[in-house]
Structures are given as structure tokens and as C-alpha cells.
C-alpha atoms as a PDB file:
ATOM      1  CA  UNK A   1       0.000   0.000   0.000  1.00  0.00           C
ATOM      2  CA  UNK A   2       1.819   3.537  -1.026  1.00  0.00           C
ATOM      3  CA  UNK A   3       0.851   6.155   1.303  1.00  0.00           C
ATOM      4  CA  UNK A   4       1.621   8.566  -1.555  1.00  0.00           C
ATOM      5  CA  UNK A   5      -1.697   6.727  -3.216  1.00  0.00           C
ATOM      6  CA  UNK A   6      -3.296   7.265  -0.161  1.00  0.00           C
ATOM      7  CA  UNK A   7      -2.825  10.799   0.648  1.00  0.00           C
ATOM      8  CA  UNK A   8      -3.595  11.533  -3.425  1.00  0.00           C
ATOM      9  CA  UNK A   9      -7.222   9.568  -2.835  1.00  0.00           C
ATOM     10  CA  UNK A  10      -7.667  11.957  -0.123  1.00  0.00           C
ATOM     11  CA  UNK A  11      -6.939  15.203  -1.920  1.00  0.00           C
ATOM     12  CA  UNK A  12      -8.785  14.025  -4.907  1.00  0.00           C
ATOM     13  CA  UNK A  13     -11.932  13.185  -2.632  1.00  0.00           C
ATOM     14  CA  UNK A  14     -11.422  16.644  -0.676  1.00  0.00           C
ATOM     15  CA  UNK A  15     -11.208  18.339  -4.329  1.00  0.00           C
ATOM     16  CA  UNK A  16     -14.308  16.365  -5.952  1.00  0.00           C
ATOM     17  CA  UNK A  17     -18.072  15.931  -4.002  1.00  0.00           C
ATOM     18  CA  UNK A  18     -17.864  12.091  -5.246  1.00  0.00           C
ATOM     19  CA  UNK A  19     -15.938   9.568  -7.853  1.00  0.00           C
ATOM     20  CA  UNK A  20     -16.358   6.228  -8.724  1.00  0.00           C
ATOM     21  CA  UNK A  21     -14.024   3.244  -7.720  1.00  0.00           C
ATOM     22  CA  UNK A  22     -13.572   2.433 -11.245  1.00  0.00           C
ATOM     23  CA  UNK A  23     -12.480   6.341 -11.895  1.00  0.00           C
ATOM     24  CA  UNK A  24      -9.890   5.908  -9.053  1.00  0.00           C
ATOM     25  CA  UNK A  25      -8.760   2.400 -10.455  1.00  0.00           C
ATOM     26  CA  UNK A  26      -7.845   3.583 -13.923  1.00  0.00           C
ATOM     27  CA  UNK A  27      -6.282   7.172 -12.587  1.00  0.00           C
ATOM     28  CA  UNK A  28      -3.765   5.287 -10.515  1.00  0.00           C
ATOM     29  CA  UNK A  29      -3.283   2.226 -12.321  1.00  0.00           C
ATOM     30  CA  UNK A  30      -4.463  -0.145 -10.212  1.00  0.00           C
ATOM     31  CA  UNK A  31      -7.755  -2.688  -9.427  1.00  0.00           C
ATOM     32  CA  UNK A  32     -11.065  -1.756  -8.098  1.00  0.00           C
ATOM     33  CA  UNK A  33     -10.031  -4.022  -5.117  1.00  0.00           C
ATOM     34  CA  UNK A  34      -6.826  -1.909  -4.221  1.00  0.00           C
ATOM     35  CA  UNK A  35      -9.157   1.414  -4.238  1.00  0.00           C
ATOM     36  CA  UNK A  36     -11.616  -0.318  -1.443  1.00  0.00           C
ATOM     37  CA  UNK A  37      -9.135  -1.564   0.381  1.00  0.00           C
ATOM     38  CA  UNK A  38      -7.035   2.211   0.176  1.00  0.00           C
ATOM     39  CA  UNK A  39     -10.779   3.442   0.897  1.00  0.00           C
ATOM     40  CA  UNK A  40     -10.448   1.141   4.169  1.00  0.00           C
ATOM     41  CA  UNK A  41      -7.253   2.029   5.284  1.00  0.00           C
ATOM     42  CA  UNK A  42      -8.698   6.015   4.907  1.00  0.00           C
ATOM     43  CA  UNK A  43     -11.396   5.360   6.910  1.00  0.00           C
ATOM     44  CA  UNK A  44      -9.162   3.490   9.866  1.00  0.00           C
ATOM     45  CA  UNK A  45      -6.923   6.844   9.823  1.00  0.00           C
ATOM     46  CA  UNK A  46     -10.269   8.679  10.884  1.00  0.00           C
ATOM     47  CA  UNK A  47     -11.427  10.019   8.072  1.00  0.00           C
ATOM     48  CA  UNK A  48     -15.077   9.127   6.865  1.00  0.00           C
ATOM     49  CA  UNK A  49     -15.510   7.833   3.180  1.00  0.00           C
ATOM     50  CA  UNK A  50     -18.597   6.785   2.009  1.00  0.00           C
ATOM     51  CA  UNK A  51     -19.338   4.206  -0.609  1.00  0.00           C
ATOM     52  CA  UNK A  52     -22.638   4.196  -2.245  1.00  0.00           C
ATOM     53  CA  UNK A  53     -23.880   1.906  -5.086  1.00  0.00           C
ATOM     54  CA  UNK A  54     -25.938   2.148  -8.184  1.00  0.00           C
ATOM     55  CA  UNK A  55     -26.608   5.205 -10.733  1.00  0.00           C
ATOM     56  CA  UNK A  56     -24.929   7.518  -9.732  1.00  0.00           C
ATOM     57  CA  UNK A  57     -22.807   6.457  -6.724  1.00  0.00           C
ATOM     58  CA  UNK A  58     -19.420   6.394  -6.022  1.00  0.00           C
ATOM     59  CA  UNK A  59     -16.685   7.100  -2.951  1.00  0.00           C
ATOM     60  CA  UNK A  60     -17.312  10.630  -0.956  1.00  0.00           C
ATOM     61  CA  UNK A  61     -15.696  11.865   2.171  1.00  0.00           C
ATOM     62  CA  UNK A  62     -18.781  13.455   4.444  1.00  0.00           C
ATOM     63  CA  UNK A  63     -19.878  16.742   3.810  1.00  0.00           C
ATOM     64  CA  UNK A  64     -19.156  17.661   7.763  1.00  0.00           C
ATOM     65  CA  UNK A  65     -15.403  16.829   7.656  1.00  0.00           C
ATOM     66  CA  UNK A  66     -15.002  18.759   4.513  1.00  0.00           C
ATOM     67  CA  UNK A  67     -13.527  22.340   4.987  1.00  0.00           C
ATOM     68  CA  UNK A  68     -15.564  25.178   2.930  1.00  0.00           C
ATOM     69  CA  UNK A  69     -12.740  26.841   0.540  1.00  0.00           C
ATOM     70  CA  UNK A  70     -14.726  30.179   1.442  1.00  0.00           C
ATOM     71  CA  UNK A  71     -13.114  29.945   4.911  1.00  0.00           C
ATOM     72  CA  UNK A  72     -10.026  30.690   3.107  1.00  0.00           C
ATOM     73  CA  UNK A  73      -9.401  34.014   1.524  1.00  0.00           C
ATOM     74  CA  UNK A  74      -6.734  35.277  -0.994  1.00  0.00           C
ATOM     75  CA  UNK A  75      -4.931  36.396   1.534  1.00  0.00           C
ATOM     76  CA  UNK A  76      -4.829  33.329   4.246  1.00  0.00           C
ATOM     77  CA  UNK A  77      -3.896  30.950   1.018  1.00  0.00           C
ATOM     78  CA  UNK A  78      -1.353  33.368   0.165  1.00  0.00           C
ATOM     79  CA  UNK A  79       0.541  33.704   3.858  1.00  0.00           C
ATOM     80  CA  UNK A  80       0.194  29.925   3.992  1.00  0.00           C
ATOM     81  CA  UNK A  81       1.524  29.312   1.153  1.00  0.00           C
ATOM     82  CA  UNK A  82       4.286  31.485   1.246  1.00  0.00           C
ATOM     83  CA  UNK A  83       5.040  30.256   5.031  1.00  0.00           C
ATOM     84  CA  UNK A  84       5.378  26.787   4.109  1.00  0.00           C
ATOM     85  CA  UNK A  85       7.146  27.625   0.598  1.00  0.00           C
ATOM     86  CA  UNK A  86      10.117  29.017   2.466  1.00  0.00           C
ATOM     87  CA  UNK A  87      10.166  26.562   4.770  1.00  0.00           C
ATOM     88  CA  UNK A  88      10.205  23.934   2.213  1.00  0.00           C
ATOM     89  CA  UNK A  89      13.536  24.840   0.859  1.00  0.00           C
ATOM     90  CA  UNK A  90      15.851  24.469   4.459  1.00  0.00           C
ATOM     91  CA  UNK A  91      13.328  21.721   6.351  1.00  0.00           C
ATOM     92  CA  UNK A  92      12.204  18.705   3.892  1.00  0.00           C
ATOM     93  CA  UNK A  93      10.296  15.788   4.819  1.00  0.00           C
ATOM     94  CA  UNK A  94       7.073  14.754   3.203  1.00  0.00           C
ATOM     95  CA  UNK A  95       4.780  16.791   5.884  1.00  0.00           C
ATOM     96  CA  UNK A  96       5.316  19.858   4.440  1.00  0.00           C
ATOM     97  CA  UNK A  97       5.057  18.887   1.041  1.00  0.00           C
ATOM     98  CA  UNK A  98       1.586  16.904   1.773  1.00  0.00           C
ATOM     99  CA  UNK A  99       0.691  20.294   3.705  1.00  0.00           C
ATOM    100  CA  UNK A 100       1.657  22.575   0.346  1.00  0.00           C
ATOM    101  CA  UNK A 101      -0.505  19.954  -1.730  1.00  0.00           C
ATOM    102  CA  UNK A 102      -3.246  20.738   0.654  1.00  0.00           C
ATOM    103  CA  UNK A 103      -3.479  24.046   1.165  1.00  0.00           C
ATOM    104  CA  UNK A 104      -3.106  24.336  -2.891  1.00  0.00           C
ATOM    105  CA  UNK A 105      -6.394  22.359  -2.924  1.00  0.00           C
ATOM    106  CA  UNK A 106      -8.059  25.064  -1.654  1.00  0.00           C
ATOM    107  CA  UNK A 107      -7.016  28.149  -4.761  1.00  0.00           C
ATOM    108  CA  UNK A 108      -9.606  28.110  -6.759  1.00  0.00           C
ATOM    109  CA  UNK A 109      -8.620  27.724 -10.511  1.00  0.00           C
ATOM    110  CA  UNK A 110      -9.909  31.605 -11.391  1.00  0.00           C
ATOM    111  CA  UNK A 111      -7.166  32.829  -8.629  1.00  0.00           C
ATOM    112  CA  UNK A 112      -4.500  30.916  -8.878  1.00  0.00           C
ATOM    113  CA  UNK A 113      -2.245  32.974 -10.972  1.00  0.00           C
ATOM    114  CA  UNK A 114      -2.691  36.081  -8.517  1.00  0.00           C
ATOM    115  CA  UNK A 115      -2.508  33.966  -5.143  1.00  0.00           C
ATOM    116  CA  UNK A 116       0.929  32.157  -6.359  1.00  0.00           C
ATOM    117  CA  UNK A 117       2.079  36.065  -7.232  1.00  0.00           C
ATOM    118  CA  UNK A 118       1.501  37.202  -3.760  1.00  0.00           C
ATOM    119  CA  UNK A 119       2.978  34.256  -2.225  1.00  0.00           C
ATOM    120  CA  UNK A 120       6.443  34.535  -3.989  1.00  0.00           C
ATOM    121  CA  UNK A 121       6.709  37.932  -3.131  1.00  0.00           C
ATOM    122  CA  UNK A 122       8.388  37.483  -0.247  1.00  0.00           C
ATOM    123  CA  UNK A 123      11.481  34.809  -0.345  1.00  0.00           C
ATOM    124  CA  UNK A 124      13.059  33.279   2.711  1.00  0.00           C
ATOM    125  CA  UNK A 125      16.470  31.327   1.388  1.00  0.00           C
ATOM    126  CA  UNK A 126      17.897  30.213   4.409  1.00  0.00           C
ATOM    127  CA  UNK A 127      20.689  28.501   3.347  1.00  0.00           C
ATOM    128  CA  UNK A 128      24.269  30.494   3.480  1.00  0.00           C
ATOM    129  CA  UNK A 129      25.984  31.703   0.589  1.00  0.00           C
ATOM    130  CA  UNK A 130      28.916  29.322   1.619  1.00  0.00           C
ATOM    131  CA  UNK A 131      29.723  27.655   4.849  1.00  0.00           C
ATOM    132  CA  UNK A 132      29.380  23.809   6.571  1.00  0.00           C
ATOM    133  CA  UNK A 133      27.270  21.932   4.031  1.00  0.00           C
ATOM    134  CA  UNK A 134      26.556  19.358   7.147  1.00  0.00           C
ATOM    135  CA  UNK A 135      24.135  21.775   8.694  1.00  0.00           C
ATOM    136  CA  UNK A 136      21.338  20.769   5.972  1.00  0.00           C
ATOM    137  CA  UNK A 137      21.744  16.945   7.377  1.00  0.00           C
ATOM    138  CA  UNK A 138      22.112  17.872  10.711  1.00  0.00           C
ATOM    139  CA  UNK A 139      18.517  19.509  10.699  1.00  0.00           C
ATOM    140  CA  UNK A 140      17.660  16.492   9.281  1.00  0.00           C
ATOM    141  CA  UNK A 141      18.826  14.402  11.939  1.00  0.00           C
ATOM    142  CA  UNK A 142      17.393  15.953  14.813  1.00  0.00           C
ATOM    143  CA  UNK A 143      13.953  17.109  13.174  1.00  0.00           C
ATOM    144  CA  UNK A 144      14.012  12.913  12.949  1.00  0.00           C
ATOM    145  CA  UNK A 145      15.126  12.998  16.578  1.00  0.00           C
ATOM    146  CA  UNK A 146      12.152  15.345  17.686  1.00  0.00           C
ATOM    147  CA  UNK A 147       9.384  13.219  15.978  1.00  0.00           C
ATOM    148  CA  UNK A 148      10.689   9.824  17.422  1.00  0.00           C
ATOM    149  CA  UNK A 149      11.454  11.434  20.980  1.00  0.00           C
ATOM    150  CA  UNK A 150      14.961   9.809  20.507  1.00  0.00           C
ATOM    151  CA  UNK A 151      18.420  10.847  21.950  1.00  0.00           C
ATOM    152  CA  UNK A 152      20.949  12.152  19.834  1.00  0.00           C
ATOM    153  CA  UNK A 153      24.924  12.277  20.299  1.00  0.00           C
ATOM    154  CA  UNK A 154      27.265  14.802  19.026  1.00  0.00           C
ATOM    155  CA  UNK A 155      30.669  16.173  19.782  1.00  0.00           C
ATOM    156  CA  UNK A 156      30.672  19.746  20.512  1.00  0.00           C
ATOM    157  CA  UNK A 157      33.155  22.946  20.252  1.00  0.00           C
ATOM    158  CA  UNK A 158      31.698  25.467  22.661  1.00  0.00           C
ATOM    159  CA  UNK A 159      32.897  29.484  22.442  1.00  0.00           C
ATOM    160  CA  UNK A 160      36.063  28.331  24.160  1.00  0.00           C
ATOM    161  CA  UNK A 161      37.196  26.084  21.458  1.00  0.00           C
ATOM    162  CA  UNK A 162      36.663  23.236  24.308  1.00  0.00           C
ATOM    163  CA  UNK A 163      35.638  19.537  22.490  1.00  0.00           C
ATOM    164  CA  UNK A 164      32.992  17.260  24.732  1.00  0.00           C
ATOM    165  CA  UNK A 165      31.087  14.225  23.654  1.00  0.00           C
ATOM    166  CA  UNK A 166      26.682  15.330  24.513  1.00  0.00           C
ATOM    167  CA  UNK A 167      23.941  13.239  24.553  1.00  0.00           C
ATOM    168  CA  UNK A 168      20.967  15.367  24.715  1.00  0.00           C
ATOM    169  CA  UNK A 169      17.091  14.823  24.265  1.00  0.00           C
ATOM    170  CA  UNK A 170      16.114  16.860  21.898  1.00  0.00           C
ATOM    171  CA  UNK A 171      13.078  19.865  22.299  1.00  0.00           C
ATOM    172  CA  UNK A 172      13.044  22.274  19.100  1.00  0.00           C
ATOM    173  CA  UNK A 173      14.847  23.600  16.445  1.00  0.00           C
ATOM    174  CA  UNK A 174      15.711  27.419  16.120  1.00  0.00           C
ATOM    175  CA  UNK A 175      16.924  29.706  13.485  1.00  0.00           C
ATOM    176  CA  UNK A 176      17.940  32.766  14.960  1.00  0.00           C
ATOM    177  CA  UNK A 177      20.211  35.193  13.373  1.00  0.00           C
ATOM    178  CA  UNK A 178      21.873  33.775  10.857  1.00  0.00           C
ATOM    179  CA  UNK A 179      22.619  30.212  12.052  1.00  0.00           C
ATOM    180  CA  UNK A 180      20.796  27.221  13.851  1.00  0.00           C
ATOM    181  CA  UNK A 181      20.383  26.076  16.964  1.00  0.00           C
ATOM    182  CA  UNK A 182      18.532  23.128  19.084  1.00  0.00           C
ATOM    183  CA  UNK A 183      17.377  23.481  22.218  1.00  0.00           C
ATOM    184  CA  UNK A 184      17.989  20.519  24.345  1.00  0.00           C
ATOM    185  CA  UNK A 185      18.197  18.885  27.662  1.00  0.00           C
ATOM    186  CA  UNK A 186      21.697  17.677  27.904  1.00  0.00           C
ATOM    187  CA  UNK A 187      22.340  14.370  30.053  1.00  0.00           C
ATOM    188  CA  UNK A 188      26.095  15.940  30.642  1.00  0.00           C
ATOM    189  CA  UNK A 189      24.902  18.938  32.563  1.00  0.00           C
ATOM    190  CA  UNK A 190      21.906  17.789  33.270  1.00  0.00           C
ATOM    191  CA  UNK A 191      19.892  21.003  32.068  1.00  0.00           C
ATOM    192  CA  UNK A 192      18.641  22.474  28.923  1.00  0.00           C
ATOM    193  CA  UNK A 193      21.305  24.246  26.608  1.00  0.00           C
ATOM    194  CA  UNK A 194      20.871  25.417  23.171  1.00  0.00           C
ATOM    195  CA  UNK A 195      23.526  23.727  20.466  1.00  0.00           C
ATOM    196  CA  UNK A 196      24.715  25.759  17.566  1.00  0.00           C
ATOM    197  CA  UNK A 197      24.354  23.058  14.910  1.00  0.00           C
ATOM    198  CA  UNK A 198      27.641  24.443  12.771  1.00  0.00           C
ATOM    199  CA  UNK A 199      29.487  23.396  15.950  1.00  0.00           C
ATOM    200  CA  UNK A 200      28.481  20.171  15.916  1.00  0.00           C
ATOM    201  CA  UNK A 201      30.214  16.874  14.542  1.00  0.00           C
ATOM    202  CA  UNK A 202      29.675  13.405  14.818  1.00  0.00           C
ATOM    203  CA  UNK A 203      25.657  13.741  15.135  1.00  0.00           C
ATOM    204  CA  UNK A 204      23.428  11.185  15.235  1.00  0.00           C
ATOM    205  CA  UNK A 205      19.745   9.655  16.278  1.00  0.00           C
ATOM    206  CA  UNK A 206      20.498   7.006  18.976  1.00  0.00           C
ATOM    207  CA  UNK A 207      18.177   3.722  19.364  1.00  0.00           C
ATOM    208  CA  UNK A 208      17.131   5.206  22.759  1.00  0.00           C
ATOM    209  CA  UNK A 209      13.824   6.814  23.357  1.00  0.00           C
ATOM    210  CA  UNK A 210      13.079   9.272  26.250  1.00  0.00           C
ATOM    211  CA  UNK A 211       9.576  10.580  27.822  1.00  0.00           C
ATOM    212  CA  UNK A 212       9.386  14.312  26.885  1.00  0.00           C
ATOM    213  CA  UNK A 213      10.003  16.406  30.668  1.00  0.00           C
ATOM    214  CA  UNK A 214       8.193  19.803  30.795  1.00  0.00           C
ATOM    215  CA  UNK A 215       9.538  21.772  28.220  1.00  0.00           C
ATOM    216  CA  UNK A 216      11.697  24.618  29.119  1.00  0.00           C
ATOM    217  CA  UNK A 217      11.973  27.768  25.938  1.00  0.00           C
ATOM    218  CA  UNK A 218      15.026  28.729  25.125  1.00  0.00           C
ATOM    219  CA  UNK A 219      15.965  32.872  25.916  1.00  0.00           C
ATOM    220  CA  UNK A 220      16.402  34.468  22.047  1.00  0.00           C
ATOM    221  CA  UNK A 221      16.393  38.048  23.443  1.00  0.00           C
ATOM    222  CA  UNK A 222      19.335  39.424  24.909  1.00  0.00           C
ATOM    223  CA  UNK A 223      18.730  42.803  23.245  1.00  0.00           C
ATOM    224  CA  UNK A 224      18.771  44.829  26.705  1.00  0.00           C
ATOM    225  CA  UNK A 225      21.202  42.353  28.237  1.00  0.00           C
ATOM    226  CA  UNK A 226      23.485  43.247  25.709  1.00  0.00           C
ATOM    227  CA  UNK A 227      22.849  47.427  26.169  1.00  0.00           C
ATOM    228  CA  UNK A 228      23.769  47.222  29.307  1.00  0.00           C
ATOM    229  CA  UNK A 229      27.058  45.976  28.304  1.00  0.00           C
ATOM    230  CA  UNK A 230      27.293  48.044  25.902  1.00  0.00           C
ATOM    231  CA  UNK A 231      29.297  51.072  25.067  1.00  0.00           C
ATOM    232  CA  UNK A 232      29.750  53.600  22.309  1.00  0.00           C
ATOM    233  CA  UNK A 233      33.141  53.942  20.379  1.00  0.00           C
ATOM    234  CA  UNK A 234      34.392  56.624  17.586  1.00  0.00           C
ATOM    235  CA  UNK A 235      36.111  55.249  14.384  1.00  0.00           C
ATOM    236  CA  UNK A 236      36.983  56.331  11.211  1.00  0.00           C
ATOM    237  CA  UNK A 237      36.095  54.004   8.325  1.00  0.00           C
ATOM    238  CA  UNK A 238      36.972  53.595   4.961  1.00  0.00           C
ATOM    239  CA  UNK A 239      33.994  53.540   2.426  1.00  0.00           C
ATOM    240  CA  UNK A 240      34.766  50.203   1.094  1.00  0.00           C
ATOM    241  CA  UNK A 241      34.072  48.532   4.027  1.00  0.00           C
ATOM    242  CA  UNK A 242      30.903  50.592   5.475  1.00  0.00           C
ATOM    243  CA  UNK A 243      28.475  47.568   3.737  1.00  0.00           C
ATOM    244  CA  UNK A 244      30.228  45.732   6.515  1.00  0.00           C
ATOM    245  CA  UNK A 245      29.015  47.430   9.560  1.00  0.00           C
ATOM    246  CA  UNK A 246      25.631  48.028   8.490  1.00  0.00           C
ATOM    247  CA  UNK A 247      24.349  44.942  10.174  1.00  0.00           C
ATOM    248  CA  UNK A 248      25.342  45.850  13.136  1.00  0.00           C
ATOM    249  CA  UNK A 249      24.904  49.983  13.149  1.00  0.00           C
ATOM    250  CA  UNK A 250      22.018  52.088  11.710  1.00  0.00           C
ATOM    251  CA  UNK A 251      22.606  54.651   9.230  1.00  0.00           C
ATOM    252  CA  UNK A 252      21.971  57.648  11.534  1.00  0.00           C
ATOM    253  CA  UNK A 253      24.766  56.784  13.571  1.00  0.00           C
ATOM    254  CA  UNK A 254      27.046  57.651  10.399  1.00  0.00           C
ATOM    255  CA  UNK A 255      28.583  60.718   8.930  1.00  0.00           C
ATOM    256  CA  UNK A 256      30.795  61.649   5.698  1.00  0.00           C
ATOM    257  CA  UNK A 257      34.032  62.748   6.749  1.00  0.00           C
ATOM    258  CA  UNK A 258      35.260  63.902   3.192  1.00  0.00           C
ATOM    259  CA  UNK A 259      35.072  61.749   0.380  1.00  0.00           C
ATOM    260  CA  UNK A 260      36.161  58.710   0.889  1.00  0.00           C
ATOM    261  CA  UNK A 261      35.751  57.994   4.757  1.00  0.00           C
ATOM    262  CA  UNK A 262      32.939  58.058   7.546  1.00  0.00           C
ATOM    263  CA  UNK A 263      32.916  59.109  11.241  1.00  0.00           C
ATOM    264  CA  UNK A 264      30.855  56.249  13.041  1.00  0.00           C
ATOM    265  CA  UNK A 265      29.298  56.156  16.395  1.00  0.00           C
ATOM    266  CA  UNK A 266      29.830  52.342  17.148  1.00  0.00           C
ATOM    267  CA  UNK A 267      27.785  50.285  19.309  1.00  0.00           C
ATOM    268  CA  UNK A 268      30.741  47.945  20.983  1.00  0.00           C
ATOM    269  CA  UNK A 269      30.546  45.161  23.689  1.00  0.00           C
ATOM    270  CA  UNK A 270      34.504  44.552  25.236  1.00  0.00           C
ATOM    271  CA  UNK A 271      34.563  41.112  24.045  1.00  0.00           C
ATOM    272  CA  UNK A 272      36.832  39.347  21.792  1.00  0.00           C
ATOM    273  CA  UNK A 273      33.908  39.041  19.357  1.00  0.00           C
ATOM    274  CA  UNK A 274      33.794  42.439  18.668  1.00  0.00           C
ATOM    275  CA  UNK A 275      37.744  43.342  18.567  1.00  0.00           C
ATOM    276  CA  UNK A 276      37.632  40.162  16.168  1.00  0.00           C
ATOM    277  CA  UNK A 277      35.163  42.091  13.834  1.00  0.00           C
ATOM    278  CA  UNK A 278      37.427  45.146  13.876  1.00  0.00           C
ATOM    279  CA  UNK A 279      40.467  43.610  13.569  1.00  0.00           C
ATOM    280  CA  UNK A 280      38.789  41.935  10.057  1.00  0.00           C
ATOM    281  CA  UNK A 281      38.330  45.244   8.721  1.00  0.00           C
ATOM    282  CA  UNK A 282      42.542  45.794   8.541  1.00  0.00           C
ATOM    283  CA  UNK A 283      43.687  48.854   7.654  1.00  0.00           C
ATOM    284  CA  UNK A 284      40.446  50.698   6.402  1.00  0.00           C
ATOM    285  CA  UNK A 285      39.129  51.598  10.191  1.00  0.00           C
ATOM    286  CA  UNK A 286      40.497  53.554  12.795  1.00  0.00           C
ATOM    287  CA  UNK A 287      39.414  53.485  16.273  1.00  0.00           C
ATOM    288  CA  UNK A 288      39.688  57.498  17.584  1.00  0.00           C
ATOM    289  CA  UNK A 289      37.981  56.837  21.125  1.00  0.00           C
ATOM    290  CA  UNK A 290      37.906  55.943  23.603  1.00  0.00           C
ATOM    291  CA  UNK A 291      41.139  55.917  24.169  1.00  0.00           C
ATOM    292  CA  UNK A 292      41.154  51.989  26.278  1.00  0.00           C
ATOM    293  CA  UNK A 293      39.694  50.413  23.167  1.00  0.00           C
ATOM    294  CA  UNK A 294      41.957  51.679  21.118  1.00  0.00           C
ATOM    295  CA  UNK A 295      45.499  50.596  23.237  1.00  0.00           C
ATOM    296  CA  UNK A 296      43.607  46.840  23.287  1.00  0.00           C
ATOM    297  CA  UNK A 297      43.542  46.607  19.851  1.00  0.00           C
ATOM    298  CA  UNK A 298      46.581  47.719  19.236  1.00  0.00           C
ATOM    299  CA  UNK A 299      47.589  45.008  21.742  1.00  0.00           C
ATOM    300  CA  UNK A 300      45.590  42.038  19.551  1.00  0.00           C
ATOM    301  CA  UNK A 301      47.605  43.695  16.781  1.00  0.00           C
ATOM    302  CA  UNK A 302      51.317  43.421  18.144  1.00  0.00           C
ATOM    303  CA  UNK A 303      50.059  39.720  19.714  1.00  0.00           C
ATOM    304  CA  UNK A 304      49.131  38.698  15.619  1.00  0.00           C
ATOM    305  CA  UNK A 305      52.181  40.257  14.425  1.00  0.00           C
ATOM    306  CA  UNK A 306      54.804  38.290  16.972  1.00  0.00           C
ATOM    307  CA  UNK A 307      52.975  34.878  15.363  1.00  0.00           C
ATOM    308  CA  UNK A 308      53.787  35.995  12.051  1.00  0.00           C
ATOM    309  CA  UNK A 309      57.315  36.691  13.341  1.00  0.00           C
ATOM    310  CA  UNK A 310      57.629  33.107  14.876  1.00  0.00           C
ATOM    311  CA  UNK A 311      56.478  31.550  11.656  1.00  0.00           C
ATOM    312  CA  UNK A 312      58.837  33.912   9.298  1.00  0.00           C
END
């Protein structure tokens, strides 16, 4: 029995008020007796088809478990189907692709064109321009993980550079800024921590299954944490490399200063993070204040120079 058949039966009896076994038969390629015993294994799964013989009878799904397409306007078909279109492309798995099949069920023919307009006007490509390739599987792996409520066990680089083996139980996958993340509850520390998938290695589903505990969110917003580390600094930046910045620093905090530089009030955290992000930007910034920023970078900058020394 294909449960591709199966789900296609559905849509088609969804889609039309009632069709013949025989109708079904020749449109899939199979006998009458395959169709009634599909039309069984439908009605097991909870969903009530009715067979009726003799002119004019055939296979219909209820009338009360059928959805009215009117309870769907342009709009709701539209956000739905540009929700799970996006989706699509970085999470696969035949869910979503049964869910675009059945939401497309609903467009009626005469607004197709205009509702598949409005739906790819907004584009979501979440995978990176370049990077680890293993993320893609790794999503994979644990959206797998999360459906089967088993463990999974990785090798992990933390912030530190530190390597541990986890074995974690798996809660929800998040996308926040520009990389992914799982929120777990880790047997080594026995509490929930969030895993940064590109720092991961070695993943995979183990044969052990685990009762889900109450389910603890992870925090996503440390936007006034971080202000109240943060400070302001002064540099001077080259125009080549102000595209680089602007993810991080709005354009009223920018001046011209001349032709080809800019005066930029910098939102900075003292963390190697951030002196890593200036340092990348070489020659073509200038820190002018304050005045402690500016002696530790020049410190990271005589540190990088005495490796280059070493190695000649």
C-alpha cells in the first residue's frame, strides 16, 4: 500500500463531491479491489468515506469533515503558502510537502495565478551563501530525533574552542540570526542548553527513546542584556568597508568625513567578538575613542604580528 496513493485519494476526494471506484482504479493504475481496500485504510486513519452503489454512486468523504474553501481568503492561502514555501527549501520531509498539496487544494482555478504572485513575493532562502554543508543533514537528523522522541549524540566545540562528547534529548529547532540552533536537555549537565548546529560533529539519532520532561523555551532576546554591556566607540572608516558594519549599526549613527571615509558612532561590547570584527576590517578603520579600546587593539595587533614573526 503507497501512502503517496493514499494521501492523493484523499486530496482528490477533498477536491471532488464524489468519484467512482472504477475512476480511481484507472487514474492510478491499479484494481477496483486496491481502491476499497485504500478506501479502508482512509477510513481506519479517521477520516469518513462513504461508498454508495448504483446510478450515480461512487466514494465521498462526508460533507461535515469537509472544509468550505470560502473559509479561506486570498490572503490566508497566500501567507500559507508562502510560510510553508520558504520553509520547504531548508526543512524537507514529506509533511510539508503533503501540507503545500493541501493548502493548494483550496485556490480556486480563477485565482490561482494572482494567489501564487503574492505568495512569492516574499522569499526566505535560508541557506548560506557558503559555509558547513553538514548543517542541511544535521537539521535532518534531529527534526528525525524530535518526531521519534529519541536521543541524539554529538561532539561539541563550545565558544572556548573546548571539544565534549553530549547526549541530549532533543526539544526544538531554532533559526535565529543567521545560524541554527537546538534546544535541548543535555544528560552531561543535566539542564537544557541550546547547540549551535555548525558546531556540531559526529551527530546522530540514537536507538534510545526518552519521555518528553516539561519543556523549558530557550531565551532568544538578549537585546537589553546586551545594552547594558554596551558602550559607544568613535572610528573612522573607509567607504569600502561601510556595507560591513551596516548589520550591526544604523545609518543615523554615520557621517561623511570627506570623500572617501565616515565618522561612526559604534555600538561595541569589550569582548573578543567584537575586537575580532574590527580587527577583520585591517587597515580601512580607525578606532579614535575611547582611548582603552583603542590601546587593546593595538595590543591584539602586536600579539598577531609576533605569530607571524615566529612563523617567518
Amino acid at each position: 500500500m503507497k501512502i503517496d496513493r493514499l494521501v492523493s485519494i484523499i486530496m482528490i476526494l477533498l477536491e471532488k463531491e464524489r468519484i467512482s471506484a472504477q475512476e480511481l482504479a484507472k487514474m492510478f493504475e491499479v484494481s477496483t479491489r486496491t481502491i476499497y481496500r485504500d478506501i479502508d485504510a482512509i477510513n481506519m486513519a479517521g477520516i469518513p468515506v462513504l461508498s454508495t452503489s448504483g446510478s450515480g454512486g461512487g466514494i465521498e468523504i462526508m460533507s461535515q469533515y469537509k472544509v468550505d474553501k470560502k473559509i479561506f481568503s486570498t490572503d490566508d492561502l497566500s501567507a500559507l503558502l508562502m510560510g510553508l514555501s520558504n520553509i520547504s527549501g531548508m526543512v524537507r520531509g514529506s509533511e510539508v510537502a503533503n501540507a503545500l498539496a493541501k493548502v493548494k487544494s483550496f485556490i480556486p482555478s480563477e485565482k490561482a495565478k494572482s494567489i501564487e504572485l503574492k505568495a512569492s513575493q516574499i522569499y526566505i532562502d535560508l541557506n548560506p551563501w557558503e559555509g558547513n554543508g553538514n548543517v542541511k543533514n544535521a537539521i535532518e537528523i534531529i527534526k528525525n530525533a524530535l518526531q521519534e522522541n529519541k536521543l541524539v549524540g554529538f561532539t561539541y566545540i563550545d565558544g572556548h574552542g573546548s571539544k565534549t562528547s553530549r547526549t541530549a534529548e532533543p526539544y526544538q529547532l531554532v533559526f535565529k540570526g543567521r545560524a541554527w540552533y537546538v534546544q535541548t536537555f543535555c544528560r552531561l549537565k543535566n539542564d537544557y542548553r541550546l547547540f549551535r548546529l555548525s558546531r556540531m560533529s559526529e551527530l546522530k539519532m540514537l536507538e534510545e527513546t526518552f519521555v518528553p520532561r516539561e519543556y523549558q523555551k530557550p531565551f532568544l532576546d538578549f537585546e537589553e542584556t546586551a545594552k547594558s554591556f554596551q558602550i559607544h566607540i568613535k572610528i573612522r572608516l573607509h567607504k569600502s568597508v561601510l556595507d560591513r558594519i551596516l548589520d550591526y549599526c544604523p545609518f543615523d549613527r554615520i557621517t561623511a568625513d570627506g570623500s572617501d571615509y565616515y565618522l561612526v558612532d559604534y555600538p561595541f561590547v569589550d569582548s573578543d567578538y567584537y575586537y575580532d570584527m574590527l580587527l577583520s576590517l585591517g587597515d580601512k578603520c580607525d578606532i579614535l575613542e575611547p582611548a582603552h579600546v583603542r590601546e587593546k587593539l593595538k595590543q591584539k595587533i602586536q600579539n598577531l604580528a609576533k605569530v607571524y614573526r615566529l612563523l617567518g
